[in-house]
Protein backbone atom coordinates (compact mmCIF):
# COMPACT_ATOMS: atom_id res chain seq x y z
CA UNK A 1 0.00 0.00 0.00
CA UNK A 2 1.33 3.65 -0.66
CA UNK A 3 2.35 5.45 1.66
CA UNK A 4 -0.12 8.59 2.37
CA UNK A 5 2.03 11.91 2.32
CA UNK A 6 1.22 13.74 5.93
CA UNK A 7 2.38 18.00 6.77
CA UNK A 8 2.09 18.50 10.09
CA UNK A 9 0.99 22.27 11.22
CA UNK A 10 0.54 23.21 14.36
CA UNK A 11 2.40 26.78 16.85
CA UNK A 12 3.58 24.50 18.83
CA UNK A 13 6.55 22.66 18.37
CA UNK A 14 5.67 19.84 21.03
CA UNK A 15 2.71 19.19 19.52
CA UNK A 16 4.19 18.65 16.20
CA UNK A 17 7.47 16.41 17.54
CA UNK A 18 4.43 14.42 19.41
CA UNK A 19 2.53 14.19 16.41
CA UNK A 20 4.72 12.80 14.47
CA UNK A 21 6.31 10.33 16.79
CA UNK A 22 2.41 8.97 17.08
CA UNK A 23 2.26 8.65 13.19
CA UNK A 24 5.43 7.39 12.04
CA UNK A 25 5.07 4.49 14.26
CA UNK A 26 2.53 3.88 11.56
CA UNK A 27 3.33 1.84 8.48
CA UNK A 28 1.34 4.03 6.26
CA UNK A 29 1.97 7.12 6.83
CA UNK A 30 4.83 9.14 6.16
CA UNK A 31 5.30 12.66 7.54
CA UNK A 32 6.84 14.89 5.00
CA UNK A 33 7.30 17.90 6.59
CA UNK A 34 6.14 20.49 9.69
CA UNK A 35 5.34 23.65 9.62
CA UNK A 36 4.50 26.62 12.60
CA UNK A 37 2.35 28.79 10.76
CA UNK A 38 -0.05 29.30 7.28
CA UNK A 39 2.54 30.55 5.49
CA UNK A 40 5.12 27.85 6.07
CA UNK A 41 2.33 25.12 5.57
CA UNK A 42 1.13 26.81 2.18
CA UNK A 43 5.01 26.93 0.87
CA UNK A 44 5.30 22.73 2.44
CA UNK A 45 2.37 21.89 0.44
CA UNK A 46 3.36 23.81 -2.70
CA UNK A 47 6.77 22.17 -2.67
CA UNK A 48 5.62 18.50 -1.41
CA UNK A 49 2.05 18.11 -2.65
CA UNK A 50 1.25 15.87 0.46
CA UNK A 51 -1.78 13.76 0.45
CA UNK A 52 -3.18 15.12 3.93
CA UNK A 53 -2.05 18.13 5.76
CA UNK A 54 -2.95 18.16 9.67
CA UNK A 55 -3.36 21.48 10.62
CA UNK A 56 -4.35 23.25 13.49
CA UNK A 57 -6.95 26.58 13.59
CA UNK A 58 -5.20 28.97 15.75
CA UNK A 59 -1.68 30.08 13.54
CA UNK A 60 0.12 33.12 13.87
CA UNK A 61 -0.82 35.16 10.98
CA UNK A 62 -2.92 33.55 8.75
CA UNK A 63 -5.53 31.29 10.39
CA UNK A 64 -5.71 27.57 9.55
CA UNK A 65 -8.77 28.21 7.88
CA UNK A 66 -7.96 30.40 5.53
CA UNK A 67 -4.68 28.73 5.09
CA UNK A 68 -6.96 25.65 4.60
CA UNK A 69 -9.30 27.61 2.08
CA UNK A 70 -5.66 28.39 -0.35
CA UNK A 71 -4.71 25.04 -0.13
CA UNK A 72 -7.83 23.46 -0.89
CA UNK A 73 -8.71 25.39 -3.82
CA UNK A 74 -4.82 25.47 -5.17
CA UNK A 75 -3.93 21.73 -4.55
CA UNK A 76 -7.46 19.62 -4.92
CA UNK A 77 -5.43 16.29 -4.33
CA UNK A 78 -4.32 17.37 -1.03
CA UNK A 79 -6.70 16.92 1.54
CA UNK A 80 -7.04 18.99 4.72
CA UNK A 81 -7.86 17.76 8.84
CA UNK A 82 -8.53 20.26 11.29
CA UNK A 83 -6.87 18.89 14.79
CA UNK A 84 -7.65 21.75 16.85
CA UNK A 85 -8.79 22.32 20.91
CA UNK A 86 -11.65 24.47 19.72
CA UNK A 87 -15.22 22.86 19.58
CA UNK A 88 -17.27 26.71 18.83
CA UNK A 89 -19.33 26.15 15.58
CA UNK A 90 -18.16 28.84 14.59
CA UNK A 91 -14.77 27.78 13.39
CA UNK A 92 -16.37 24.12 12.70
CA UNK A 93 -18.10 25.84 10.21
CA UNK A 94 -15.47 27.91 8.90
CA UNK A 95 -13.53 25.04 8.50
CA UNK A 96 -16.50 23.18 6.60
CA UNK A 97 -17.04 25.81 4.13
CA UNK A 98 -12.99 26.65 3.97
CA UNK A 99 -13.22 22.94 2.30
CA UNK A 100 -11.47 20.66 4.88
CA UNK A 101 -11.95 17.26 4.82
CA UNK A 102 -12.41 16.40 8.88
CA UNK A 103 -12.58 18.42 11.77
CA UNK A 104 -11.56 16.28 15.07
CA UNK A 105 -10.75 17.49 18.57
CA UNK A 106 -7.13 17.57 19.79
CA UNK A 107 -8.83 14.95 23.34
CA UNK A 108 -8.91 12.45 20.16
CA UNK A 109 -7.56 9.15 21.05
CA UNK A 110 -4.28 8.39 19.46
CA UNK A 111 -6.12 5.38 17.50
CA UNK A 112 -8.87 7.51 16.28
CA UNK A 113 -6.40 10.28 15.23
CA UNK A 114 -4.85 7.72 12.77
CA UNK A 115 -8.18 6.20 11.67
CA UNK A 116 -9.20 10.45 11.14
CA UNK A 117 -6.33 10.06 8.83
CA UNK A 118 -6.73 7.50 6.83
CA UNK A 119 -9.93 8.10 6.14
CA UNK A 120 -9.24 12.13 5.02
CA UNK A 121 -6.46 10.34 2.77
CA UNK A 122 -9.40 8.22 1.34
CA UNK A 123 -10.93 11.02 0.18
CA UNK A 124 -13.54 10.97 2.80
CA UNK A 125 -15.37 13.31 5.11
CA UNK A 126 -15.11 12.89 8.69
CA UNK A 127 -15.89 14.93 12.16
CA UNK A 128 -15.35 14.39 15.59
CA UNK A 129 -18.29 13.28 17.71
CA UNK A 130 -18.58 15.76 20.05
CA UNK A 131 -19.55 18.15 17.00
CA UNK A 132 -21.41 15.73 14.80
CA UNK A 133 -24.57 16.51 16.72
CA UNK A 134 -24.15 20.36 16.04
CA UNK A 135 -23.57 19.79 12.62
CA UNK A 136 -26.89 17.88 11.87
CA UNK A 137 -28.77 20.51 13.97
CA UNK A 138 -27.45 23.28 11.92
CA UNK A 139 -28.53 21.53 8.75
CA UNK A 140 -31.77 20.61 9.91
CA UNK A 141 -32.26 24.59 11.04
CA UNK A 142 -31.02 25.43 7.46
CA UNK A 143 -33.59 23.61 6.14
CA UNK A 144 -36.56 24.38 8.20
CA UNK A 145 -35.39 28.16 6.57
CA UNK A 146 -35.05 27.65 3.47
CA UNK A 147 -38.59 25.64 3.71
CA UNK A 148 -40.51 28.75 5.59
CA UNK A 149 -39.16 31.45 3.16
CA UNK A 150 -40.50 28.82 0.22
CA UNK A 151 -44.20 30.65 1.68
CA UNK A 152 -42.64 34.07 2.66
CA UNK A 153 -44.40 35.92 0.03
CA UNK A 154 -47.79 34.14 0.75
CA UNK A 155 -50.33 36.07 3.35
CA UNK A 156 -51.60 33.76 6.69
CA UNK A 157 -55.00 33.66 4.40
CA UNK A 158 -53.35 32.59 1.03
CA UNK A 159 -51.46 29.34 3.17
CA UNK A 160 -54.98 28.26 4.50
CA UNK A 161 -55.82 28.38 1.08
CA UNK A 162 -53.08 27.01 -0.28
CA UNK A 163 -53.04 23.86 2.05
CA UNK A 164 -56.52 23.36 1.28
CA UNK A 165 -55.66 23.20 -2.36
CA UNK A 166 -53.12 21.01 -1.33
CA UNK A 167 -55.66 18.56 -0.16
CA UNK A 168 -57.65 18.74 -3.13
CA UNK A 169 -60.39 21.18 -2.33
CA UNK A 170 -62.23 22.92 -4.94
CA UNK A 171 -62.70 26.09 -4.56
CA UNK A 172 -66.09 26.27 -3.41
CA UNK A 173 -65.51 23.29 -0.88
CA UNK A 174 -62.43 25.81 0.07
CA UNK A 175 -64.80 28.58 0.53
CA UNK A 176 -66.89 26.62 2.76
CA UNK A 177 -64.40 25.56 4.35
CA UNK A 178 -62.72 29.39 5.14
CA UNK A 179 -66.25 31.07 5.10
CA UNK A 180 -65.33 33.20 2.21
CA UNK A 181 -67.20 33.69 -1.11
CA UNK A 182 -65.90 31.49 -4.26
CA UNK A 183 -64.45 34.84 -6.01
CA UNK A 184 -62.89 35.42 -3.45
CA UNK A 185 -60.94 31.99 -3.28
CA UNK A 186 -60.63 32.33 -6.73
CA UNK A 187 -58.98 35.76 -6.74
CA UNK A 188 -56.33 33.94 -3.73
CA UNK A 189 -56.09 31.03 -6.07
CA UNK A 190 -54.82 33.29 -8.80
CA UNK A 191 -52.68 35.22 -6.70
CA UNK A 192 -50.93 31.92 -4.73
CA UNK A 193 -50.00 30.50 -8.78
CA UNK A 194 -48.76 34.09 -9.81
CA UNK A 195 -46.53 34.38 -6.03
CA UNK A 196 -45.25 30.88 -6.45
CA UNK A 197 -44.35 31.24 -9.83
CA UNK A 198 -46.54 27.94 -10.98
CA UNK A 199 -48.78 27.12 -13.78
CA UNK A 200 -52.02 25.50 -11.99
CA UNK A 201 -53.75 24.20 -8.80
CA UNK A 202 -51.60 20.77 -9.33
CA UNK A 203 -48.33 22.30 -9.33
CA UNK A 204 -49.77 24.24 -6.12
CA UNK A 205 -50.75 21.38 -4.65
CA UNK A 206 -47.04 19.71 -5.16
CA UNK A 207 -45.31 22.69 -3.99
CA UNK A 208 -46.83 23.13 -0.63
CA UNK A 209 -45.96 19.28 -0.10
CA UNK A 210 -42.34 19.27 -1.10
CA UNK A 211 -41.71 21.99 1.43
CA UNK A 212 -43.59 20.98 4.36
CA UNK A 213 -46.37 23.98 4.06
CA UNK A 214 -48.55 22.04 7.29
CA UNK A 215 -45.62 22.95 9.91
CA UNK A 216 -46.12 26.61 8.66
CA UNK A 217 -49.71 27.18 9.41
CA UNK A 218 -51.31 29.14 12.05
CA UNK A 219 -54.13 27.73 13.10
């Protein structure tokens, strides 16, 4: 098996020596070089074109996750772990969207650390369970906004209407339903197609399902 290329980066010189005692004792891995800051890690990669680079978030200078954004984008091949001490979503997210490949916790257990590894170097995505959780709720949150601004444009009124079309209501079983006159549904029927940018009552209907309208109505 080939070796996977490993950059160590990290302020702190102890760290890195204990880093890379920990990995070298490892068949597969070979550690290529160290660096102390973003700019010494960007010129390591440039010249060594490592598989994985292990890099920590706080760097004098630069930050790890911009340096992380540069390499990313300038050396595709090389994938990026954040080992860091800092759990605040913040930079978990920062180093998401910088592009890095696994975010783990510098408490990691010397076994995990090298299974973190190999499975960066495999081209796959991996984060540290104690901010997996926060991950999945920030998704879920992204989601439940992206579904509630799907109706944004759409008056309390125009949802009731909406959901009833939804259930396949004509409109006078709608106005019935909302105590309203038929012209009047019609005139909200006309109004949700033209807000929604959809052709007809069906298209309505299959809107208001994909994005969950039910959760969004006030009852």
């Amino acid at each position: 098996m080939k070796k996977q290329r490993i950059i160590l980066v990290d302020d702190h010189e102890v760290v890195r020596l204990g880093l890379k005692s920990l990995l070298e004792r490892h068949p597969h891995f070979d550690v290529v070089g160290e660096a102390g800051s973003a700019r010494e890690a960007l010129e390591q990669v440039e010249s060594l074109k490592p598989d994985v680079v292990v890099m920590d978030i706080r760097l004098p200078g630069t930050s790890g996750i911009d340096a992380c954004e540069q390499i990313v984008s300038q050396y595709p091949n090389t994938k990026v772990l954040m080992l860091t001490s800092y759990a605040e979503d913040e930079m978990l997210f920062s180093a998401i969207r910088a592009g890095a490949s696994g975010y783990v916790l510098k408490q990691i257990g010397s076994e995990d650390l090298i299974k973190a590894i190999e499975s960066v170097g495999r081209g796959e995505a991996l984060l540290d369970p104690a901010v997996t959780q926060r991950v999945f709720q920030e998704v879920r949150r992204a989601v439940k906004e992206e579904e509630a601004s799907a109706f944004a444009h759409l008056s309390q009124q125009e949802k009731h209407v909406l959901l009833l079309v939804s259930e396949g209501k004509t409109n006078r079983e709608i106005a019935k339903n909302l105590f309203l006159g038929e012209g009047t549904v019609r005139n909200y029927v006309s109004s949700i197609l033209s807000k929604l940018s959809v052709n007809n009552r069906a298209e309505a209907a299959a809107y208001a399902v994909q994005h969950s309208l039910r959760e969004y109505i006030t009852l």
